[in-house]
Structures are given as C-alpha cells and as structure tokens.
Protein backbone atom coordinates (compact mmCIF):
# COMPACT_ATOMS: atom_id res chain seq x y z
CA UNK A 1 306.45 265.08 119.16
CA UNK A 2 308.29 268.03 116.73
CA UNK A 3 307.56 271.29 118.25
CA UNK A 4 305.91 272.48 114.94
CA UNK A 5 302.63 270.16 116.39
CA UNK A 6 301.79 272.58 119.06
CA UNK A 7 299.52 271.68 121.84
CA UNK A 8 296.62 272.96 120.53
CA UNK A 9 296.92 270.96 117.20
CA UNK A 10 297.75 268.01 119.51
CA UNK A 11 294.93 268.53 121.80
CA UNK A 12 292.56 268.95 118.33
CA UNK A 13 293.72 265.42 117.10
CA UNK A 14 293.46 263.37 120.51
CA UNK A 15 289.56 265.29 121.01
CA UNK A 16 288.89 264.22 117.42
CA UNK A 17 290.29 260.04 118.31
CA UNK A 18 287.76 260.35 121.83
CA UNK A 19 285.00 261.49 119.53
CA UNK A 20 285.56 258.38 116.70
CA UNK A 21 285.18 256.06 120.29
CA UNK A 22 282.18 258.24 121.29
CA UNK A 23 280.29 258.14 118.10
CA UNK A 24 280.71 254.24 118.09
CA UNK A 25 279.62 253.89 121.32
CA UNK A 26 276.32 256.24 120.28
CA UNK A 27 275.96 254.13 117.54
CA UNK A 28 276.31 250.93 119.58
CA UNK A 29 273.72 251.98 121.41
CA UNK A 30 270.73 252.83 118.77
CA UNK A 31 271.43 249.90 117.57
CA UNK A 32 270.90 248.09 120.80
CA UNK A 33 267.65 250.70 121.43
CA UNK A 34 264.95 247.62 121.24
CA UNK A 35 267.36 245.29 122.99
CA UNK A 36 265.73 243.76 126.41
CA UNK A 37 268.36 244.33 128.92
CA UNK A 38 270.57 246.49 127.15
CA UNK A 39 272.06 249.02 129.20
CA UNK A 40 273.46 252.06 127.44
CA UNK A 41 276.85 252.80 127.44
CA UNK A 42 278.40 256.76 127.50
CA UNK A 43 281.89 258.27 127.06
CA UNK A 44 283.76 260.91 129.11
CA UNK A 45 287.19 262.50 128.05
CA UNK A 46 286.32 266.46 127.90
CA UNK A 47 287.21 266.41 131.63
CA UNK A 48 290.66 264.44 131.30
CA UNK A 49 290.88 266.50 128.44
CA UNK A 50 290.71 269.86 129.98
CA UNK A 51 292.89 268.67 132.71
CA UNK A 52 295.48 267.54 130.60
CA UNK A 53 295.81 270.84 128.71
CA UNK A 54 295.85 272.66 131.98
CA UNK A 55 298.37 270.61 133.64
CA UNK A 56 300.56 268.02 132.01
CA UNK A 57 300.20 268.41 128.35
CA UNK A 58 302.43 265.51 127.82
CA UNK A 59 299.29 263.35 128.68
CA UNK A 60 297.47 265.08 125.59
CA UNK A 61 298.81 262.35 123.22
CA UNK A 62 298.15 259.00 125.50
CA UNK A 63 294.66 259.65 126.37
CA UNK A 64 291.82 257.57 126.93
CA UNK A 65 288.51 258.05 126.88
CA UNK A 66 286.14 256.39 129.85
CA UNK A 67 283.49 254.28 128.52
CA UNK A 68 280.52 253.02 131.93
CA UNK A 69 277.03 252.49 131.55
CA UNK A 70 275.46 255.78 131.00
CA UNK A 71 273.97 256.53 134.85
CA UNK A 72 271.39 259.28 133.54
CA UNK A 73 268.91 257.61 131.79
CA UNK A 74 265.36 255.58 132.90
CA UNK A 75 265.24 251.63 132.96
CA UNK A 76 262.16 250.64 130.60
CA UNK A 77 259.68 247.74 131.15
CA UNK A 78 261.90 245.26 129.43
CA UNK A 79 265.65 246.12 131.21
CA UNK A 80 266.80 248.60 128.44
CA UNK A 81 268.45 252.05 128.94
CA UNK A 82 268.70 253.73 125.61
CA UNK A 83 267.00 256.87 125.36
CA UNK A 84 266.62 256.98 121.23
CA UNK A 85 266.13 260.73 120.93
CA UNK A 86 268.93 261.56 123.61
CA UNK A 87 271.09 259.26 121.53
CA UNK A 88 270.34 260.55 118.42
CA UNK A 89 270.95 264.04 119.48
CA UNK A 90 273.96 263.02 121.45
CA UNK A 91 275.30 261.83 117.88
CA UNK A 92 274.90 264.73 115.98
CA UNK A 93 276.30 266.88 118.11
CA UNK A 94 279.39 264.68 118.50
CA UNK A 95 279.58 265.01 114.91
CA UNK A 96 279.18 268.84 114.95
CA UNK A 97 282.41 268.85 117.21
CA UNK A 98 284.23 266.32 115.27
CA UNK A 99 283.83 268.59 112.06
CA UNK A 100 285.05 271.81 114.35
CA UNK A 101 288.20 270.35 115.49
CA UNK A 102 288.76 268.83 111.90
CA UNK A 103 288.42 272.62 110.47
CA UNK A 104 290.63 273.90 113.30
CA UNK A 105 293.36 271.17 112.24
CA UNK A 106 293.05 271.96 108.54
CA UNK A 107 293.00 276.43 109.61
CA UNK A 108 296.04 275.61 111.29
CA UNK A 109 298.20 272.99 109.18
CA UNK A 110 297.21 275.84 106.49
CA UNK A 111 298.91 278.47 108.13
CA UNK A 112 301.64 276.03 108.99
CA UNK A 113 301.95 275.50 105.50
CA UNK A 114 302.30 279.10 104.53
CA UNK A 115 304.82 279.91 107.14
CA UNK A 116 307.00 277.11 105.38
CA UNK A 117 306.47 278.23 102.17
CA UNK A 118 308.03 282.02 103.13
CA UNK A 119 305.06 283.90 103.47
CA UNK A 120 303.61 282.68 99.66
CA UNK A 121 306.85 284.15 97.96
C-alpha cells in the first residue's frame, strides 16, 4: 500500500470493515431474538487488532474478524440466547465507533489533502 496511507489510516479502515461484519451480526441476532433455539452469535477483532498494530502491521490490511456463538449470555426456556437489550446496546455503540473512525479517516485524508495542495497556496 503507498506510504501516504499510513498505518493509522489503514488500521481506521480495516476497524471500520470488522465493525460493518459486527453490526450485521448484531442485527442478525435481534432479528433472531424470538427464535426457539437460536443461539446468538458475537464478533471479536479489537484484540487481533491491537496485536496487529503492535506487531506486524502488515496484517492490518488482511484481517478477519472472529465470529462464535456469543458464550456470555443465559439460555431461555425455549433454547434462545439473545439478550435484546444487550444487543441493542451492543449496536449502538458499534455504531458510535464506526462514526469515530469514519471522522478520524475524513480529519486525516483532510490534512492529507492540504499537504498536497502546498499548504492552501
């Protein structure tokens, strides 16, 4: 990748594709909420994330995130693991972070684009 996509605009982008597969999976499961049997589903890549940036950036871009039945949540009567509220509040804060890194990306392609147009001469 050019070196004018720094790691940190890199890392922004990949965090921003891991939360487009989170928020599906969050919405998978509401949907699913009254579903006997449904077991809820949850996504990890912060970690891999975090691990990546610390040692082998050049794992930034071919991430993936890891999707497994969500192990901290109650079985109800009827087989189903989705905890609505959780969910709910899982989704909006996914969101929250989504619209973070997208201002970071724009903050920094901005300054990007100053640089290349000499300083605004």
């Amino acid at each position: 990748m050019n070196q004018v996509f720094d790691r940190t605009l890199r890392a922004l982008a990949t965090s921003n594709k891991m939360r487009e597969v989170k928020q599906n999976v969050l919405s998978a499961n509401v949907a699913n909420a009254e579903t006997p049997g449904y077991h809820a589903q949850k996504v990890d890549f912060e970690a891999a994330l975090k691990s990546a940036l610390q040692n082998d950036s050049s794992k930034i871009d071919t991430m993936k995130a890891d999707i497994f039945d969500n192990p901290d949540v109650d079985v109800s009567n009827d087989g189903n693991t989705v905890d609505l509220e959780k969910e709910l509040a899982s989704m909006v804060e996914n969101n929250i972070m989504y619209r973070a890194a997208n201002q970071l990306i724009n903050k920094k392609l901005a300054s990007l684009k100053y640089v290349v147009s000499d300083g605004g001469r």
